[in-house]
N, C-alpha and C. Protein backbone atom coordinates (compact mmCIF):
# COMPACT_ATOMS: atom_id res chain seq x y z
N UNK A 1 -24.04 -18.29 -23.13
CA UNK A 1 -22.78 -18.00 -22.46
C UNK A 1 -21.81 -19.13 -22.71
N UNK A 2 -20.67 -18.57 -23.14
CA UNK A 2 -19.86 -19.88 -23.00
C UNK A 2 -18.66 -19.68 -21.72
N UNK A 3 -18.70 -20.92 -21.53
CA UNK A 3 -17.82 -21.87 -20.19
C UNK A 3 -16.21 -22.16 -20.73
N UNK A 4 -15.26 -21.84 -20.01
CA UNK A 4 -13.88 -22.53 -20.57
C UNK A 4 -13.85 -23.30 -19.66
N UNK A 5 -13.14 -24.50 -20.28
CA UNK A 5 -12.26 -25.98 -18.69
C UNK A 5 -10.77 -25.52 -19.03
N UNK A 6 -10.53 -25.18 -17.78
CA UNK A 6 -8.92 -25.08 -18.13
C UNK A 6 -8.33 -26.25 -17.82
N UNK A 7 -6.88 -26.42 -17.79
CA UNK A 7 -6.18 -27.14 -17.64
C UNK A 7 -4.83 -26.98 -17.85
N UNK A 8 -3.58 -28.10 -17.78
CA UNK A 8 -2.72 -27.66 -17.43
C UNK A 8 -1.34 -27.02 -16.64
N UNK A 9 -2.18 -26.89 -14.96
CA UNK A 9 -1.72 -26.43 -14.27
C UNK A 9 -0.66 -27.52 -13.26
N UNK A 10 -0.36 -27.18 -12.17
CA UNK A 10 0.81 -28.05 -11.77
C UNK A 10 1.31 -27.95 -11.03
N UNK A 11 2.36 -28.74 -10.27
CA UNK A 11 3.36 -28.02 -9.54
C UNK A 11 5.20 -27.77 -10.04
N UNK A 12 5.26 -26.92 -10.36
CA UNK A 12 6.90 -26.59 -10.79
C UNK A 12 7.74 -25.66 -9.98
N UNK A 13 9.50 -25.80 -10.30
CA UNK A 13 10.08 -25.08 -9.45
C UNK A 13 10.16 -24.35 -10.12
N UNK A 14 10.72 -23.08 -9.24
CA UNK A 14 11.32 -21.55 -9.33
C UNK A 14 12.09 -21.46 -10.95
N UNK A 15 11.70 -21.16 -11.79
CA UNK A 15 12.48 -20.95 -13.31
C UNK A 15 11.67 -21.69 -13.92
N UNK A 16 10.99 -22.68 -13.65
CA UNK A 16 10.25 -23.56 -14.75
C UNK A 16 9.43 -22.62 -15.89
N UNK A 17 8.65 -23.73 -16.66
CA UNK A 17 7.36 -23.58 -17.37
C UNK A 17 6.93 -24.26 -17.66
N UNK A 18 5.38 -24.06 -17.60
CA UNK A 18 3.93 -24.30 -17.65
C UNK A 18 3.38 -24.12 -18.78
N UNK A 19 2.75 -24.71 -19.48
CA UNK A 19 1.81 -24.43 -20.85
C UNK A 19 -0.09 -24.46 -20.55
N UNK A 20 -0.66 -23.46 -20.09
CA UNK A 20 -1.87 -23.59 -19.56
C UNK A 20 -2.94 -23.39 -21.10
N UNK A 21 -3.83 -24.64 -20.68
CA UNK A 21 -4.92 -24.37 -21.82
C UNK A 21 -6.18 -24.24 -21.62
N UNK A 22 -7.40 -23.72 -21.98
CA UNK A 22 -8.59 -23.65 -21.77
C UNK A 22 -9.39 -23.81 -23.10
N UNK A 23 -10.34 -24.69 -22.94
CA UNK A 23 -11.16 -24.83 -23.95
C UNK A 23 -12.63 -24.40 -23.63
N UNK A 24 -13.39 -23.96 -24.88
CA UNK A 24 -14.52 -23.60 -24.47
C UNK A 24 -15.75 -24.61 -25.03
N UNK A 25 -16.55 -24.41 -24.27
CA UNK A 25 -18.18 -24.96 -24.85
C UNK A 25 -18.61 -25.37 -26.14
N UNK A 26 -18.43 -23.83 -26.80
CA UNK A 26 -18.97 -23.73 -27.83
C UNK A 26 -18.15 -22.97 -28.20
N UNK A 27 -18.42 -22.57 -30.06
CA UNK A 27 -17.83 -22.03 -30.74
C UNK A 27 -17.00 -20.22 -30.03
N UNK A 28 -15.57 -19.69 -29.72
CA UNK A 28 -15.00 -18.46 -29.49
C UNK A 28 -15.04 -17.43 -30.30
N UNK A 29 -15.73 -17.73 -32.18
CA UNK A 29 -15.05 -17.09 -33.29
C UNK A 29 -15.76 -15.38 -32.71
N UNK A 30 -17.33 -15.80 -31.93
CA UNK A 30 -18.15 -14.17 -31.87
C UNK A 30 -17.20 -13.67 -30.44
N UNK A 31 -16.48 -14.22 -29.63
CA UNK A 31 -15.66 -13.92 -28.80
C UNK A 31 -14.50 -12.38 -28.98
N UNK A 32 -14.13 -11.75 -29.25
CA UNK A 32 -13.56 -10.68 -29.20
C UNK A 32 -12.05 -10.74 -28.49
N UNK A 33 -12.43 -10.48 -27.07
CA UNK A 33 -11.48 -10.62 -25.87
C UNK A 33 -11.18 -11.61 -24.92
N UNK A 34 -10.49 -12.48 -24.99
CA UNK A 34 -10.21 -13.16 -23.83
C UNK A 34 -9.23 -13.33 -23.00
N UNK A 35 -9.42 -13.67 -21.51
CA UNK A 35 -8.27 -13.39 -20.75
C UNK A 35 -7.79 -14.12 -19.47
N UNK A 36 -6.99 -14.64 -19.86
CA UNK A 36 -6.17 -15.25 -18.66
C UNK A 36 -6.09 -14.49 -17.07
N UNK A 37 -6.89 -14.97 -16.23
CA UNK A 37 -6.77 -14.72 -14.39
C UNK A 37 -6.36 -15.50 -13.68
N UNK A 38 -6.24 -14.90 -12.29
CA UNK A 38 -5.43 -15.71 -11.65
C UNK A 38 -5.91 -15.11 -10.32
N UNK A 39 -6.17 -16.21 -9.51
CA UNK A 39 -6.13 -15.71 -7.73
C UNK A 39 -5.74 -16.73 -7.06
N UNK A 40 -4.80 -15.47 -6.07
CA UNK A 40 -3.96 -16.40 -4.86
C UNK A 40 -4.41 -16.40 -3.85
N UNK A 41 -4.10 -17.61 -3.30
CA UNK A 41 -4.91 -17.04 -1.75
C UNK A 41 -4.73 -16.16 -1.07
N UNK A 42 -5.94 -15.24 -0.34
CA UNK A 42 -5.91 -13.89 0.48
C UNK A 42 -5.77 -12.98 -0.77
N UNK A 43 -5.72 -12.98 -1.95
CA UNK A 43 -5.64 -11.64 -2.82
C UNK A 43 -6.87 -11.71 -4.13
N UNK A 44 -7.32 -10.63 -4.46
CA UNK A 44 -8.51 -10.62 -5.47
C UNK A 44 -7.61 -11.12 -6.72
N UNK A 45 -8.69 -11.26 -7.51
CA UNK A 45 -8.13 -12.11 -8.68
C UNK A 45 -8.01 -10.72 -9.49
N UNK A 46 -6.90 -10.94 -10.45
CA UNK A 46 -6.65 -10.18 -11.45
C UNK A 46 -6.52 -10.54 -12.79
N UNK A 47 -6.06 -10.00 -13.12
CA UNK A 47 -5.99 -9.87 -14.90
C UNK A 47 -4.55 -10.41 -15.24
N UNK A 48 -4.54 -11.32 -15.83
CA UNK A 48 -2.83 -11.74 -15.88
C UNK A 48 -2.48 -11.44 -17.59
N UNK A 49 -3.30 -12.03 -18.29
CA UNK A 49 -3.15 -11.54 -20.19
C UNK A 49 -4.10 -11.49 -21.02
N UNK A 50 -4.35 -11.10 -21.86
CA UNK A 50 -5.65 -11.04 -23.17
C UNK A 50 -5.28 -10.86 -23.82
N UNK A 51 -6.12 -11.76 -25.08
CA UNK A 51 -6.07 -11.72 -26.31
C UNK A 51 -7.02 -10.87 -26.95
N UNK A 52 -6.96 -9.91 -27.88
CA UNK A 52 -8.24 -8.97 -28.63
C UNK A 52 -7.94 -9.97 -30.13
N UNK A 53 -9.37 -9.99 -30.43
CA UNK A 53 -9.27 -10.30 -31.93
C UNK A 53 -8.34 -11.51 -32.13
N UNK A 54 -7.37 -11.89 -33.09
CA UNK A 54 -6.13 -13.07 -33.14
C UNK A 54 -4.67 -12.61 -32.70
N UNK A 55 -4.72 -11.47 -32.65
CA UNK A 55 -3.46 -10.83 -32.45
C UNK A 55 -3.17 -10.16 -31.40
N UNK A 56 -3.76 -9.20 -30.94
CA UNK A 56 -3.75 -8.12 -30.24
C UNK A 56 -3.71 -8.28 -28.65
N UNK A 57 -2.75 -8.54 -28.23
CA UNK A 57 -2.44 -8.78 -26.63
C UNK A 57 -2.01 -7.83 -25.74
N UNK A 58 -2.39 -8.30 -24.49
CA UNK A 58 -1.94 -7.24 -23.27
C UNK A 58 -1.71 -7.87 -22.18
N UNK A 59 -0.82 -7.92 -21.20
CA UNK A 59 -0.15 -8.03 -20.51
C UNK A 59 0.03 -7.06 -18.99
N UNK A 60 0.10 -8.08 -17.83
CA UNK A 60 0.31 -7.53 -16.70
C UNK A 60 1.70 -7.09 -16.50
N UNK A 61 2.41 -6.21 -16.04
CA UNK A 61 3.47 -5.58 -16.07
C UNK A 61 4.62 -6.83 -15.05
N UNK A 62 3.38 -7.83 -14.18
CA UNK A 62 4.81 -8.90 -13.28
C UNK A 62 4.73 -9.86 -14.36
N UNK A 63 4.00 -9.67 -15.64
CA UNK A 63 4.49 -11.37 -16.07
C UNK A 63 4.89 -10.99 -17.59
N UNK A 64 5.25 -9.44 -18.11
CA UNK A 64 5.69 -9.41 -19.15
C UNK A 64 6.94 -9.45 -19.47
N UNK A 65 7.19 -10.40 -20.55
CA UNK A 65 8.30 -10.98 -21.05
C UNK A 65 8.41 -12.61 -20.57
N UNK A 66 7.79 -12.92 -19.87
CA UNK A 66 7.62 -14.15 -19.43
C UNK A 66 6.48 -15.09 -19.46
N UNK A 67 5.25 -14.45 -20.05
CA UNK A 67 4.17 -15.43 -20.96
C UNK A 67 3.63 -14.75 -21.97
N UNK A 68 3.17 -15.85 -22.57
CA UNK A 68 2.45 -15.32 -23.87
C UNK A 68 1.41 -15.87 -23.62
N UNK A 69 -0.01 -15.09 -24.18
CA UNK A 69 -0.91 -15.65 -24.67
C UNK A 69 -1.50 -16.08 -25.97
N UNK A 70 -2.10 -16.71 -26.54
CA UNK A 70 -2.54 -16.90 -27.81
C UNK A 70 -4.11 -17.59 -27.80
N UNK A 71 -4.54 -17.91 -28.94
CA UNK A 71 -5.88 -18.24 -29.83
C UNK A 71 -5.99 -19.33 -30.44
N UNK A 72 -6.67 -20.27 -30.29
CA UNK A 72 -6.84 -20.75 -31.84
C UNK A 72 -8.48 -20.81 -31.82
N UNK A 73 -8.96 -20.01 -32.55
CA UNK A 73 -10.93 -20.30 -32.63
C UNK A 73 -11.06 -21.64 -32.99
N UNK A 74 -10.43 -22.13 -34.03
CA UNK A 74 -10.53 -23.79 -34.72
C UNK A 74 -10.68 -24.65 -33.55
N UNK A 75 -9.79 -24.65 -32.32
CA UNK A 75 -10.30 -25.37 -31.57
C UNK A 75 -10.68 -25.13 -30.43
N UNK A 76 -11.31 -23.71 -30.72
CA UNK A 76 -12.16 -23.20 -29.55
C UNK A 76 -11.22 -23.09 -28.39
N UNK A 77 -9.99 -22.39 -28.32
CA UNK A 77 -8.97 -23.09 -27.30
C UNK A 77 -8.52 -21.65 -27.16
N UNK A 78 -7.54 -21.40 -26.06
CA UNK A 78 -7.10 -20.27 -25.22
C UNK A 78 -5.66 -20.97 -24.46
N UNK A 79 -5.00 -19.98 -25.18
CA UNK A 79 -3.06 -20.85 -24.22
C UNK A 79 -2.98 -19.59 -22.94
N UNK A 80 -1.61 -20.12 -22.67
CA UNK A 80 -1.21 -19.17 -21.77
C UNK A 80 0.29 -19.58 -21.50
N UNK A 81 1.40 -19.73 -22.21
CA UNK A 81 2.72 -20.23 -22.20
C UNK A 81 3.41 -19.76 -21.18
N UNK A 82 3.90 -19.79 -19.96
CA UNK A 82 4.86 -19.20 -19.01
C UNK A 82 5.94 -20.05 -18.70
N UNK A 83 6.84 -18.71 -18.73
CA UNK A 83 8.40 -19.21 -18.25
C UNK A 83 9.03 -18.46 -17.47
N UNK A 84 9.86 -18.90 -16.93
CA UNK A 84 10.88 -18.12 -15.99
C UNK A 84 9.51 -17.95 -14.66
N UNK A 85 8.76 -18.64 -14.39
CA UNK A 85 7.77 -19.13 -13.32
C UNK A 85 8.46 -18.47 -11.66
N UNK A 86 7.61 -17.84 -10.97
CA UNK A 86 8.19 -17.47 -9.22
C UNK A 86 7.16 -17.65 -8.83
N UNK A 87 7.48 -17.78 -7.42
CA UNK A 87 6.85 -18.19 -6.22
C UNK A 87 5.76 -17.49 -6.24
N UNK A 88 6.04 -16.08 -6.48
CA UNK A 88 4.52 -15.14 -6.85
C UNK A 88 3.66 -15.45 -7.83
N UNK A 89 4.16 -16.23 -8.91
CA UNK A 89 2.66 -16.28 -9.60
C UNK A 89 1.66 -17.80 -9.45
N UNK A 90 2.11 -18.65 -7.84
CA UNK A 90 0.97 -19.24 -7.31
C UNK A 90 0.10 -18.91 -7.39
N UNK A 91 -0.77 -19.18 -7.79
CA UNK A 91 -2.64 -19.05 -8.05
C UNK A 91 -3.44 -19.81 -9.36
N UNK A 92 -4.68 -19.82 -8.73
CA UNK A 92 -5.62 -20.53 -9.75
C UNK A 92 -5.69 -19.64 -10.62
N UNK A 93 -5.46 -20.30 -11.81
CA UNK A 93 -5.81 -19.50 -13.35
C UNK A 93 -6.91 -19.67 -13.71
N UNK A 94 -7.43 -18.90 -14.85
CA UNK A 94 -8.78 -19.17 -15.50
C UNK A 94 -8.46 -18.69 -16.46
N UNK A 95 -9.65 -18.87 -17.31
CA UNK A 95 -9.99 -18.24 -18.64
C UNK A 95 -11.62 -17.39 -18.38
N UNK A 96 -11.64 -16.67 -19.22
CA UNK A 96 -12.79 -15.61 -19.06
C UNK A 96 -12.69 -14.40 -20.02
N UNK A 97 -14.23 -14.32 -20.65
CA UNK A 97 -14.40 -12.96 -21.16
C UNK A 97 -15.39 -12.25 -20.69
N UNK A 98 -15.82 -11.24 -20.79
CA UNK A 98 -17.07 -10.46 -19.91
C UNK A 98 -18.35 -10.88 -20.47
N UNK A 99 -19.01 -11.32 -19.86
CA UNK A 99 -20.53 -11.86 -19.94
C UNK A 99 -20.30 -13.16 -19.65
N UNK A 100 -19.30 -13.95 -19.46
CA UNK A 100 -19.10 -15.57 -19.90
C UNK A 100 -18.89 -16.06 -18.03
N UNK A 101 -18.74 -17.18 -18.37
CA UNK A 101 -19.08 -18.00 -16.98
C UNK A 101 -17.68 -18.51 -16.36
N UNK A 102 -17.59 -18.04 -15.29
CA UNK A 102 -16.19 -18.63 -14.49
C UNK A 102 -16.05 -19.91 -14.00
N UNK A 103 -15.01 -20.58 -14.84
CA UNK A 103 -14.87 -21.57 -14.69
C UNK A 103 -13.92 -22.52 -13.37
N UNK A 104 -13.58 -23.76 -13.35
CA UNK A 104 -13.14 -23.77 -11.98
C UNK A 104 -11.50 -23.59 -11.92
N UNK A 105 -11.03 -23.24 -13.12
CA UNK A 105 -9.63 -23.19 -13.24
C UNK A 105 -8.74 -24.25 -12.71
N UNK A 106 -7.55 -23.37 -13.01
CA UNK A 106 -6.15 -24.94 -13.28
C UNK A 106 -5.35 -24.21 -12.18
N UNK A 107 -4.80 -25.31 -10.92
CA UNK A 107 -3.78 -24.49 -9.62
C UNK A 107 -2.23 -24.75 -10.25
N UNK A 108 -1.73 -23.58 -10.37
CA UNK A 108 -0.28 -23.60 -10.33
C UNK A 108 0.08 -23.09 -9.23
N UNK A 109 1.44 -24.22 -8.96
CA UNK A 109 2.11 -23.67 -7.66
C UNK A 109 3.60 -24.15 -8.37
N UNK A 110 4.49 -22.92 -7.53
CA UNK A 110 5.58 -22.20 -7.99
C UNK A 110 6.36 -22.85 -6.81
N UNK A 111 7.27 -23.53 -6.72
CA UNK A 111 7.96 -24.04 -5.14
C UNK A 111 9.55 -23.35 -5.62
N UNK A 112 10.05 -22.48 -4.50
CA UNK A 112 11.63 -22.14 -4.78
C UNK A 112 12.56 -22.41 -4.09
């Protein structure tokens, strides 16, 4: 199983951005899908972005147009670029693919 450490996270105001990164254990290349989460306090964690393959992304409908995700296998690494940042998307991020191990994630907080 591989483990991501994220990092990255912070405190910024209302419009900012954040560049969140996660690295993994071991090699991502047999990896497929991976995906950026997030939980706030009092709410289940969700699905915020994924990457399929090097290209192929998807997106939660409150944060599209306002992050990207990306890849690099070379350094085993996982982004998560956000801008135009609100008060709503306070919460611990992670990285994660299905079978793999939840890590302790990175706290962003959004102050407006």
């Amino acid at each position: 199983q591989v483990q991501f450490v994220e990092s990255g996270g912070g405190l910024v105001q209302s419009g900012g951005s954040l560049n969140l990164s996660c690295t993994a254990s071991q090699s991502t290349r047999s990896i497929y899908s991976v995906g950026w989460y997030r939980q706030a306090p009092g709410k289940q964690r969700e699905l915020v972005a994924e990457v399929s393959g090097m290209t192929r992304t998807n997106y939660a409908d409150s944060v599209k147009g306002r992050f990207t995700i990306s890849r690099d296998n070379a350094k085993r690494a996982v982004y998560l670029q956000m801008k135009n940042l609100k008060s709503e998307d306070t919460a611990i991020y992670f990285c994660y693919y299905n079978g793999g191990v939840w890590g302790q994630g990175t706290q962003v907080t959004v102050s407006s």
